[in-house]
PDB file of N, CA and C in Angstrom:
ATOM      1  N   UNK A   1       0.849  -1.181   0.000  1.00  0.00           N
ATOM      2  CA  UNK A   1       0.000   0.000   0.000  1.00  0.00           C
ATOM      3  C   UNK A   1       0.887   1.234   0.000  1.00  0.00           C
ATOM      4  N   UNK A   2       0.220   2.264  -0.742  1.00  0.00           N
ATOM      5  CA  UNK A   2       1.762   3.375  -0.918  1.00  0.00           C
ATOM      6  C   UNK A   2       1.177   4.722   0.277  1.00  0.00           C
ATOM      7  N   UNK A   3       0.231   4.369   1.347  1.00  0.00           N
ATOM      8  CA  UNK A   3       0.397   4.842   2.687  1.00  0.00           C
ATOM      9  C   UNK A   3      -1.004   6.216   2.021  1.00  0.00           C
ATOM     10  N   UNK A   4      -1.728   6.257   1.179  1.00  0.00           N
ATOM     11  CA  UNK A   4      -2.908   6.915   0.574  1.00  0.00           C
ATOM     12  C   UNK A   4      -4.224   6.071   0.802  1.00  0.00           C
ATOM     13  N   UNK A   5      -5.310   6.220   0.779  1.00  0.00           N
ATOM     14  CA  UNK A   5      -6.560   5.790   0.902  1.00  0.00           C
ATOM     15  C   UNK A   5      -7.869   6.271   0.906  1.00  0.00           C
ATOM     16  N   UNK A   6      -8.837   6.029  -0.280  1.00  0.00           N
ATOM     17  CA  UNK A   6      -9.842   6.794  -0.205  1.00  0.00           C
ATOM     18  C   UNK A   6     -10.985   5.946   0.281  1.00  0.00           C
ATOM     19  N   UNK A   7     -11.581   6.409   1.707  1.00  0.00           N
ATOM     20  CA  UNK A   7     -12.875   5.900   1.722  1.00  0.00           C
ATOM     21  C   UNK A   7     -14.338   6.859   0.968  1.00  0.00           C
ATOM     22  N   UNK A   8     -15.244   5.644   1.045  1.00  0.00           N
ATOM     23  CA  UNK A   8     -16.016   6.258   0.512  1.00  0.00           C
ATOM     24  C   UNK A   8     -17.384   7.502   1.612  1.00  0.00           C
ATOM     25  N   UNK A   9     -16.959   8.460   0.562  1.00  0.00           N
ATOM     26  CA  UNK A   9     -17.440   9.522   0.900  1.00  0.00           C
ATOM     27  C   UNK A   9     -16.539  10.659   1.857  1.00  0.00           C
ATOM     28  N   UNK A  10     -14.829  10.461   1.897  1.00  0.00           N
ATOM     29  CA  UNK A  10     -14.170  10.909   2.742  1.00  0.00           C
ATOM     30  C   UNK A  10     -12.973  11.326   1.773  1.00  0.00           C
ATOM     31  N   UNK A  11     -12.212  12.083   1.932  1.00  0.00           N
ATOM     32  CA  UNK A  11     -11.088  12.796   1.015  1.00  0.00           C
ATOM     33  C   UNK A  11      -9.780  11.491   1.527  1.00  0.00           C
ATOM     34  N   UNK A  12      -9.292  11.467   0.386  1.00  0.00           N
ATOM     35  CA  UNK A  12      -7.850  10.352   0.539  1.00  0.00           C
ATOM     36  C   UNK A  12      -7.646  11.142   1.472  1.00  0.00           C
ATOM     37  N   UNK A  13      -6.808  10.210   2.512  1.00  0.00           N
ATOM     38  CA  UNK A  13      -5.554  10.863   3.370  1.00  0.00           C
ATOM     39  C   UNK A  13      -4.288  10.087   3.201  1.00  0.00           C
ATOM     40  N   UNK A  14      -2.980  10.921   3.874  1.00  0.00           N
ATOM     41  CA  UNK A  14      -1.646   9.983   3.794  1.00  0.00           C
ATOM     42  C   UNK A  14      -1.310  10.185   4.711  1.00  0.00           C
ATOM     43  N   UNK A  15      -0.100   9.237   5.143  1.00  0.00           N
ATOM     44  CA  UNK A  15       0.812   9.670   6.326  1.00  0.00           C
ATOM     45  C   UNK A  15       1.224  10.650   6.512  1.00  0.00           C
ATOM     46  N   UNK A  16       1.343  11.732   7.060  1.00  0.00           N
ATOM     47  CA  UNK A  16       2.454  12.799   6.933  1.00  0.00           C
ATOM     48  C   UNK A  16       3.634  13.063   8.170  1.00  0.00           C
ATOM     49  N   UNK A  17       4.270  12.871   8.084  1.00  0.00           N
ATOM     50  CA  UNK A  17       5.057  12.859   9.525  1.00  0.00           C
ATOM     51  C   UNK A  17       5.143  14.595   9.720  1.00  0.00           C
ATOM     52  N   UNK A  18       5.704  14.602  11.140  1.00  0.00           N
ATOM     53  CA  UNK A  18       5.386  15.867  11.348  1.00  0.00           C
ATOM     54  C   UNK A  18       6.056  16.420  12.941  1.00  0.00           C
ATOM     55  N   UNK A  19       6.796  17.481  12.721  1.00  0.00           N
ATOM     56  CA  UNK A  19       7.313  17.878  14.249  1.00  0.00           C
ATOM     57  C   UNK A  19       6.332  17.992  15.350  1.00  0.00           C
ATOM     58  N   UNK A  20       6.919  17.435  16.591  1.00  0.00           N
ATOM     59  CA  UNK A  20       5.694  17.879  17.587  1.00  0.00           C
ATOM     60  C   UNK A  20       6.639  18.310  18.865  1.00  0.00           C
ATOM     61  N   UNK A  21       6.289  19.679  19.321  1.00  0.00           N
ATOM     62  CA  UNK A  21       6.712  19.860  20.652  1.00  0.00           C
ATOM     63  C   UNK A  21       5.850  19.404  21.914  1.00  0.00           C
ATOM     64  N   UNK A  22       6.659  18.484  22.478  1.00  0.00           N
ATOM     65  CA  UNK A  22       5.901  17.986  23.419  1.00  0.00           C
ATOM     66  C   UNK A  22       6.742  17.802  25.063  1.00  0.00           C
ATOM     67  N   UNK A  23       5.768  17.409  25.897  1.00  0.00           N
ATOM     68  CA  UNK A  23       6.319  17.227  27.265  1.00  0.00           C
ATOM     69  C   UNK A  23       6.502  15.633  27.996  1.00  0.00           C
ATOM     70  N   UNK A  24       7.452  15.436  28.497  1.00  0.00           N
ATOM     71  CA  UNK A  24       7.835  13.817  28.957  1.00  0.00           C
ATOM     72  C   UNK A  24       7.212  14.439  30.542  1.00  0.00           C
ATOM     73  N   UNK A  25       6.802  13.294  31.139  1.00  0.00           N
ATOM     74  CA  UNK A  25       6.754  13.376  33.103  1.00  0.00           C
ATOM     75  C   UNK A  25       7.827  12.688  33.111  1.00  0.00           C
ATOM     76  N   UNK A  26       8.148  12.529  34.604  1.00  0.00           N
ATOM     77  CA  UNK A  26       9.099  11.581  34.999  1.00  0.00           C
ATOM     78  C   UNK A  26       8.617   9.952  34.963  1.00  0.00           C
ATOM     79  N   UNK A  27       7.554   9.840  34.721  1.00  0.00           N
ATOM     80  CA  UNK A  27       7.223   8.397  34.299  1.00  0.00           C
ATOM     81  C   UNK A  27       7.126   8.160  33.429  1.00  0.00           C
ATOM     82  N   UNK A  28       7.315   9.199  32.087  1.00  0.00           N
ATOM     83  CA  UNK A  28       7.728   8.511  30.405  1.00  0.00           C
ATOM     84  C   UNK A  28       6.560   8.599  30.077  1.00  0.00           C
ATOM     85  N   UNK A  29       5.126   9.241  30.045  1.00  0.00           N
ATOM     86  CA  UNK A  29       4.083  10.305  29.679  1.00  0.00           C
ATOM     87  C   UNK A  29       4.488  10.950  28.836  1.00  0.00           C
ATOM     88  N   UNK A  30       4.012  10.868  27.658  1.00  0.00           N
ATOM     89  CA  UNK A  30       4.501  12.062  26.669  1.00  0.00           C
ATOM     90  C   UNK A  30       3.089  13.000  26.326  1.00  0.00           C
ATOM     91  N   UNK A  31       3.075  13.846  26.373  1.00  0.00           N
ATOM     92  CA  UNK A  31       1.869  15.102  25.694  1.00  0.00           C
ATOM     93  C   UNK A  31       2.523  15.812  24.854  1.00  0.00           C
ATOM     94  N   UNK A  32       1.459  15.501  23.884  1.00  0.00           N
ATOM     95  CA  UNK A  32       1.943  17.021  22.630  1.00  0.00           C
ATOM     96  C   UNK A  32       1.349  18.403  22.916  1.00  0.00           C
ATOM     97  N   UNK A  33       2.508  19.099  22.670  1.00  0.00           N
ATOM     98  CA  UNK A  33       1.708  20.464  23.363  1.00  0.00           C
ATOM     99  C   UNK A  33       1.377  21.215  21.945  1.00  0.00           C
ATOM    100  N   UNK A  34       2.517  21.211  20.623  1.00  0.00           N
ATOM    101  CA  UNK A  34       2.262  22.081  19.816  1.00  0.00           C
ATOM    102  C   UNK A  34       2.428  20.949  18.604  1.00  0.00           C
ATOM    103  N   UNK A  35       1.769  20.920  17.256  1.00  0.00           N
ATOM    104  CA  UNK A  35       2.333  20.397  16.148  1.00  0.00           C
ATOM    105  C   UNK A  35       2.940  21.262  15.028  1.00  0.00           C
ATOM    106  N   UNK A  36       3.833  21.287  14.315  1.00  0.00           N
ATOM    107  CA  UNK A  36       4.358  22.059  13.502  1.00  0.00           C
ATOM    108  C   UNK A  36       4.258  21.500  12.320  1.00  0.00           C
ATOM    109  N   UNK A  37       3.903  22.083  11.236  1.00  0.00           N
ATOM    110  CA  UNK A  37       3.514  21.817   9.885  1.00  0.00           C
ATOM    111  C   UNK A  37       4.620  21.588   9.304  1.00  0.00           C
ATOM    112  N   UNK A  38       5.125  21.178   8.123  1.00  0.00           N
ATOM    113  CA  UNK A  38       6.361  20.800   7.246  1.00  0.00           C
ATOM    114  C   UNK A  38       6.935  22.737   6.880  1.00  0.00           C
ATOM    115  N   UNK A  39       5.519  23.403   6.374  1.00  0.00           N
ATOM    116  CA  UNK A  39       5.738  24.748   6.159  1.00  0.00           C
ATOM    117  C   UNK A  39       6.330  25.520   7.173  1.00  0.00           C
ATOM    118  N   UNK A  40       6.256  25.406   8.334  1.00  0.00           N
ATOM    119  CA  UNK A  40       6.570  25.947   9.738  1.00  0.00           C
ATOM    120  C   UNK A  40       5.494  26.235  10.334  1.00  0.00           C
ATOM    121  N   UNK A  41       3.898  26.259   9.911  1.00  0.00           N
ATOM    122  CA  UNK A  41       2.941  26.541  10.698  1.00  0.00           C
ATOM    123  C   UNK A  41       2.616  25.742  11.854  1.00  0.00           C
ATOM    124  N   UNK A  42       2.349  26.539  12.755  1.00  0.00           N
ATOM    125  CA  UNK A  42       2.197  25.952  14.118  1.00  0.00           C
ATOM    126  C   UNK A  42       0.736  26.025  14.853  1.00  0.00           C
ATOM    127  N   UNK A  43       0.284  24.612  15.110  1.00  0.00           N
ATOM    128  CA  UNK A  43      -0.928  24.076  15.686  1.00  0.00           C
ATOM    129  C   UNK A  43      -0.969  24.397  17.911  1.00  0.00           C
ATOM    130  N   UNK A  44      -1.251  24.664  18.426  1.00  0.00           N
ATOM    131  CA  UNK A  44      -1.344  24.697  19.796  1.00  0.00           C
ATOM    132  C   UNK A  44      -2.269  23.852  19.550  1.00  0.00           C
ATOM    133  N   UNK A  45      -1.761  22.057  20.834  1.00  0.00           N
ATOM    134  CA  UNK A  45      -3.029  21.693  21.649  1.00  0.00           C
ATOM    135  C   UNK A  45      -3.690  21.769  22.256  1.00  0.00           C
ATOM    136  N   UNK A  46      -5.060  22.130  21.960  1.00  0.00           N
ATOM    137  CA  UNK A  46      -5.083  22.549  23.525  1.00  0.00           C
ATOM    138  C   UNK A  46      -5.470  21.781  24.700  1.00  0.00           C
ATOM    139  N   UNK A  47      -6.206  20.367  24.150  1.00  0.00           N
ATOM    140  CA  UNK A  47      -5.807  19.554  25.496  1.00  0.00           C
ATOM    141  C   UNK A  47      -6.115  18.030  24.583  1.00  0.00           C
ATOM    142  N   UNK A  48      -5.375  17.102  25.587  1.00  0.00           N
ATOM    143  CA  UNK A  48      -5.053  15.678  25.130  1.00  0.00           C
ATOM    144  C   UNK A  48      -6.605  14.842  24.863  1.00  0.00           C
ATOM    145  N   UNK A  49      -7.535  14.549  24.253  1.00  0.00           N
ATOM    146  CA  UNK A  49      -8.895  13.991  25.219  1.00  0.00           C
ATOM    147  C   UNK A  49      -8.557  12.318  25.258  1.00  0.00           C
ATOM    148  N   UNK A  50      -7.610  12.011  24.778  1.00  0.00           N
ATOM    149  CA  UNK A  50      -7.374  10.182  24.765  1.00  0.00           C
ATOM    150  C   UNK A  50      -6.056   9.872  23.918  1.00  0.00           C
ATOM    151  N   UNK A  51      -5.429   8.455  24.983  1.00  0.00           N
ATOM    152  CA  UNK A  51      -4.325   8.379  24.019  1.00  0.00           C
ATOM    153  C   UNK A  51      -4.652   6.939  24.320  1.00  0.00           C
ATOM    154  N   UNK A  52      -4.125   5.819  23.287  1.00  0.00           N
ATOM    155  CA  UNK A  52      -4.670   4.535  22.993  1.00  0.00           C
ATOM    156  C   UNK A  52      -3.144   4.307  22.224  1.00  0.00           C
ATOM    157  N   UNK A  53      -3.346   3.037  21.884  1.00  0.00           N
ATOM    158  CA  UNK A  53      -2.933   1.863  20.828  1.00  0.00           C
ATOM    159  C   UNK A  53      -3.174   1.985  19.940  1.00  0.00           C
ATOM    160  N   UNK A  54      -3.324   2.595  18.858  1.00  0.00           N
ATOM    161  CA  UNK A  54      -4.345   1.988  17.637  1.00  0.00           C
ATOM    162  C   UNK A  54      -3.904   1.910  15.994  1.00  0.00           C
ATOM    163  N   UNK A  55      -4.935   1.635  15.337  1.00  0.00           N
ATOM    164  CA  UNK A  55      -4.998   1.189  14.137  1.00  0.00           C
ATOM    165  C   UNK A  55      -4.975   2.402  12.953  1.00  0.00           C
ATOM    166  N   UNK A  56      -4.766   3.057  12.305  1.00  0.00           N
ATOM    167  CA  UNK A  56      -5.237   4.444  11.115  1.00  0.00           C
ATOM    168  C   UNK A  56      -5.468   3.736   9.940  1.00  0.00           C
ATOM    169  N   UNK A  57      -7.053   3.237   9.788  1.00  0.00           N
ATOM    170  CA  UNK A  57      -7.772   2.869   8.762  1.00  0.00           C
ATOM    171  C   UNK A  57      -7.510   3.558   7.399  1.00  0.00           C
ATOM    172  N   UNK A  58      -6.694   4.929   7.637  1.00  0.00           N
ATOM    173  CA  UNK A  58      -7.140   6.035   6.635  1.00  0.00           C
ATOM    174  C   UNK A  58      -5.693   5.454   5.945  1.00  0.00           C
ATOM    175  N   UNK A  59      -4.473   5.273   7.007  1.00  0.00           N
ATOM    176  CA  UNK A  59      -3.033   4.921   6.396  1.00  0.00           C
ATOM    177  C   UNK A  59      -2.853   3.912   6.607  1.00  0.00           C
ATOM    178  N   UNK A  60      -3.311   2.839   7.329  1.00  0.00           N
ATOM    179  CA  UNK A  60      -2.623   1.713   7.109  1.00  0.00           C
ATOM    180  C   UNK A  60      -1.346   1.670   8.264  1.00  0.00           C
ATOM    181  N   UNK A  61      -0.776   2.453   9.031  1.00  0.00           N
ATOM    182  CA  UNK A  61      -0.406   2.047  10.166  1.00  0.00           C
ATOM    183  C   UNK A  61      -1.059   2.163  11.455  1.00  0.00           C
ATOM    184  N   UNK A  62       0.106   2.071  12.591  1.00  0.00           N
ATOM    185  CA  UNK A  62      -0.248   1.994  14.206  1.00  0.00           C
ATOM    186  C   UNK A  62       0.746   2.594  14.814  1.00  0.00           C
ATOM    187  N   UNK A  63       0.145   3.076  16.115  1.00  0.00           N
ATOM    188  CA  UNK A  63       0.896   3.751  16.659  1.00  0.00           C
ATOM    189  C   UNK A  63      -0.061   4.472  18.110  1.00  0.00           C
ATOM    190  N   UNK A  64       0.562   5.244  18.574  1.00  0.00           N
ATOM    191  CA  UNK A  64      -0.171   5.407  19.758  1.00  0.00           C
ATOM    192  C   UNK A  64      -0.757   6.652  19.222  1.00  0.00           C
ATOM    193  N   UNK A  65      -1.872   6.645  19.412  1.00  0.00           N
ATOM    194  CA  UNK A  65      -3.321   7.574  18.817  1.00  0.00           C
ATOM    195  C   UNK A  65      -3.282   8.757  19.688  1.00  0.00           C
ATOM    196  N   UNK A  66      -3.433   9.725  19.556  1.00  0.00           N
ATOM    197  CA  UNK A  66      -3.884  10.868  20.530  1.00  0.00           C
ATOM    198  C   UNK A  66      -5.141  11.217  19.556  1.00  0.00           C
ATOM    199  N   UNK A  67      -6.309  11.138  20.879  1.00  0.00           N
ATOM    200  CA  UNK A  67      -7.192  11.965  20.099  1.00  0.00           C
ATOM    201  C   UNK A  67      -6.977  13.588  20.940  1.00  0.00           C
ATOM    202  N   UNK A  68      -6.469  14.907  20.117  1.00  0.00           N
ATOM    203  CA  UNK A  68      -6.292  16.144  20.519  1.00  0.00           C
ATOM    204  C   UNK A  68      -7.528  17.068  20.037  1.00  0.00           C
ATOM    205  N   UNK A  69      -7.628  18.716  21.145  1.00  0.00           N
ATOM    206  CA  UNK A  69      -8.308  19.151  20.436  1.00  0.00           C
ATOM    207  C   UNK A  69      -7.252  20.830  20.304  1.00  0.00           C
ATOM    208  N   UNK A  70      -7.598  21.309  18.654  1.00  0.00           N
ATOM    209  CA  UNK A  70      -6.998  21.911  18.245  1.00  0.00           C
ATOM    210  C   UNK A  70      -7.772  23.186  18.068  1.00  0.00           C
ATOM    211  N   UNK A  71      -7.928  23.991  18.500  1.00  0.00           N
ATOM    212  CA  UNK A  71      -8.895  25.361  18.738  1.00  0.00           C
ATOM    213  C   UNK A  71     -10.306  24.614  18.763  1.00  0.00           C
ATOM    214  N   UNK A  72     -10.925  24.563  17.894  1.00  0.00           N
ATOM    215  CA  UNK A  72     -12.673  24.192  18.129  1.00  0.00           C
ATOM    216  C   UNK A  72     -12.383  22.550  17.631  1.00  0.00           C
ATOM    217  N   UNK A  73     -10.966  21.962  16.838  1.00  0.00           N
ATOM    218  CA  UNK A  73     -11.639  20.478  15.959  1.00  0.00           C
ATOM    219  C   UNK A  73     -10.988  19.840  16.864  1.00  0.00           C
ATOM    220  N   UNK A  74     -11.224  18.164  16.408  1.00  0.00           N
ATOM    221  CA  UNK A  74     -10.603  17.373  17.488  1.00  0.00           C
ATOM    222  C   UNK A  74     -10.427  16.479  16.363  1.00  0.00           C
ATOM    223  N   UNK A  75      -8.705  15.986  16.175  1.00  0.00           N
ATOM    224  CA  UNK A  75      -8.271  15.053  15.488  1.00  0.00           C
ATOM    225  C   UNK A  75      -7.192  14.448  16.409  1.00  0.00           C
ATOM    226  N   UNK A  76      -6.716  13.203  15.337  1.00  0.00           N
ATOM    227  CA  UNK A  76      -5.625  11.917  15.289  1.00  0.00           C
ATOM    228  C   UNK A  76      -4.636  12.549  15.258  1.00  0.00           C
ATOM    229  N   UNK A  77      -3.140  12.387  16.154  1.00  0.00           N
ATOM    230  CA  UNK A  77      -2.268  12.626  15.828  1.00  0.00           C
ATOM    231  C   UNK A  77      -1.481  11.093  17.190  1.00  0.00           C
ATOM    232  N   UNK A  78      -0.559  10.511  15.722  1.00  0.00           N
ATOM    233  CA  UNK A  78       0.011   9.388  15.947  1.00  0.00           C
ATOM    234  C   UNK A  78       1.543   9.602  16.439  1.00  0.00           C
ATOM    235  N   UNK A  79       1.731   8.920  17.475  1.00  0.00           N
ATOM    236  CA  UNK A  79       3.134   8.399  17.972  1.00  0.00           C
ATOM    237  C   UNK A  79       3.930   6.788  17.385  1.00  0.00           C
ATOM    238  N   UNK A  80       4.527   7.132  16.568  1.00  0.00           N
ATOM    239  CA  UNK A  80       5.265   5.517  15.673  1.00  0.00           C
ATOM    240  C   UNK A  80       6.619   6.175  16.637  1.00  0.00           C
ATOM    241  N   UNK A  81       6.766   5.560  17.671  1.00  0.00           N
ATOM    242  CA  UNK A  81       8.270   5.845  17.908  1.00  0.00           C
ATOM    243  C   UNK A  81       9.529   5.405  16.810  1.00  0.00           C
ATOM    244  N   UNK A  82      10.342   6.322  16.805  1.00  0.00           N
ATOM    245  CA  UNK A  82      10.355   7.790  17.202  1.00  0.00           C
ATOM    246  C   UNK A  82       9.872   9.310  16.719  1.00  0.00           C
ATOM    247  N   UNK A  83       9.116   9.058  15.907  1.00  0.00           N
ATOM    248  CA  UNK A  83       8.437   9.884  14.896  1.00  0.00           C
ATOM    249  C   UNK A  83       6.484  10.164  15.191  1.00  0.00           C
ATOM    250  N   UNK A  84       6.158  11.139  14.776  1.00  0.00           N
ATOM    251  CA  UNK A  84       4.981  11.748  15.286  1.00  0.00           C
ATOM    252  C   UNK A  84       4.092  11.836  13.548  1.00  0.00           C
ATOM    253  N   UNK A  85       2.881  11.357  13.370  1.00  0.00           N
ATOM    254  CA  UNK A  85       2.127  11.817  12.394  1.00  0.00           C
ATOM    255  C   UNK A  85       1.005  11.947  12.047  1.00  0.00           C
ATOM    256  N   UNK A  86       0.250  12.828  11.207  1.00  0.00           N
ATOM    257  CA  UNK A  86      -1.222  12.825  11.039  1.00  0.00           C
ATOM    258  C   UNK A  86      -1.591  12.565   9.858  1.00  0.00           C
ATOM    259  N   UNK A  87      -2.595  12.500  10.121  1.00  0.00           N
ATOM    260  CA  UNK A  87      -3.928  11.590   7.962  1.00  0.00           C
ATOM    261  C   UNK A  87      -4.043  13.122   7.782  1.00  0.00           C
ATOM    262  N   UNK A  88      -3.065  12.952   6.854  1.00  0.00           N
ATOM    263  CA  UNK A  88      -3.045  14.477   6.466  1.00  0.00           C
ATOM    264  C   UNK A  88      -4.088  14.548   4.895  1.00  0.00           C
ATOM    265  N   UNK A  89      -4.953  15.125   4.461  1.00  0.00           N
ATOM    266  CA  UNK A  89      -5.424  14.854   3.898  1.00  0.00           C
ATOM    267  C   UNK A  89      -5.010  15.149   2.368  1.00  0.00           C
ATOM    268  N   UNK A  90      -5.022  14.453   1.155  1.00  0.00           N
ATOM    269  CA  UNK A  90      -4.181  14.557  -0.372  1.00  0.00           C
ATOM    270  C   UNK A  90      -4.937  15.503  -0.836  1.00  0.00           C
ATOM    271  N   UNK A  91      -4.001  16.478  -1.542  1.00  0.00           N
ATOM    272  CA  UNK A  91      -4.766  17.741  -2.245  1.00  0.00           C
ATOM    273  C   UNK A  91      -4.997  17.127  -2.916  1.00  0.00           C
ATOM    274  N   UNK A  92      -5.756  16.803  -4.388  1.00  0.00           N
ATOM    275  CA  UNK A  92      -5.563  16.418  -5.744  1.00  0.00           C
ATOM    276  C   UNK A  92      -4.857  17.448  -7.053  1.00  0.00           C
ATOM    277  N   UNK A  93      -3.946  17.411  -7.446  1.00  0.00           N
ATOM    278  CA  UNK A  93      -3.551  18.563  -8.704  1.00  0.00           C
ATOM    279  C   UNK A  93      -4.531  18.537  -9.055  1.00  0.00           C
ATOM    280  N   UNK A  94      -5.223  19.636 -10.005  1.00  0.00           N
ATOM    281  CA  UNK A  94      -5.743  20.382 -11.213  1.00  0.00           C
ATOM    282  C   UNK A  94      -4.651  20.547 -12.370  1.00  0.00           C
ATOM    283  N   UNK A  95      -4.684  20.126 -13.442  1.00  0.00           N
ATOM    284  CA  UNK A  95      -4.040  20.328 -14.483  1.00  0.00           C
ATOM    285  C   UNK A  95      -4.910  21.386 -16.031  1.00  0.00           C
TER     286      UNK A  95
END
């Protein structure tokens, strides 16, 4: 699978890896506090609502799930140690 997927009625998404500033506790807790775009744009979390195990139907991997909420939305953002990523969704060109 080349890490793309369209369900039906939903825009392809892909992997996108992606910087995340985040915080460790002393018991190895990690929280993402900010995500940073490839462009340099920067996301504030503003709070964690669940972190899991899981599956990304949309890409085809696993990794530890955060469900975050990001001003008013609430999405996926994955932990594949050592790397951080989201179903970023595929523009399509216009030609």
């Amino acid at each position: 699978m080349d890490g793309t997927r369209r369900m039906s009625g939903m825009a392809a998404r892909e992997k996108r890896y992606v910087q995340v500033v985040s915080s460790t506790s002393p018991d190895g807790d990690v929280t993402p506090l900010v995500i940073v775009w490839n462009d340099g744009r920067r996301y504030r979390v503003s709070r964690v609502l669940d972190r899991r195990r899981a599956y990304s139907e949309m890409t085809g991997a696993t990794g530890l799930r955060y469900t975050v909420r990001i001003g008013r939305r609430v999405t996926y953002l994955y932990y594949e140690d050592p790397r951080w990523f989201v179903e970023a969704r595929v523009v399509p060109l216009l030609c």
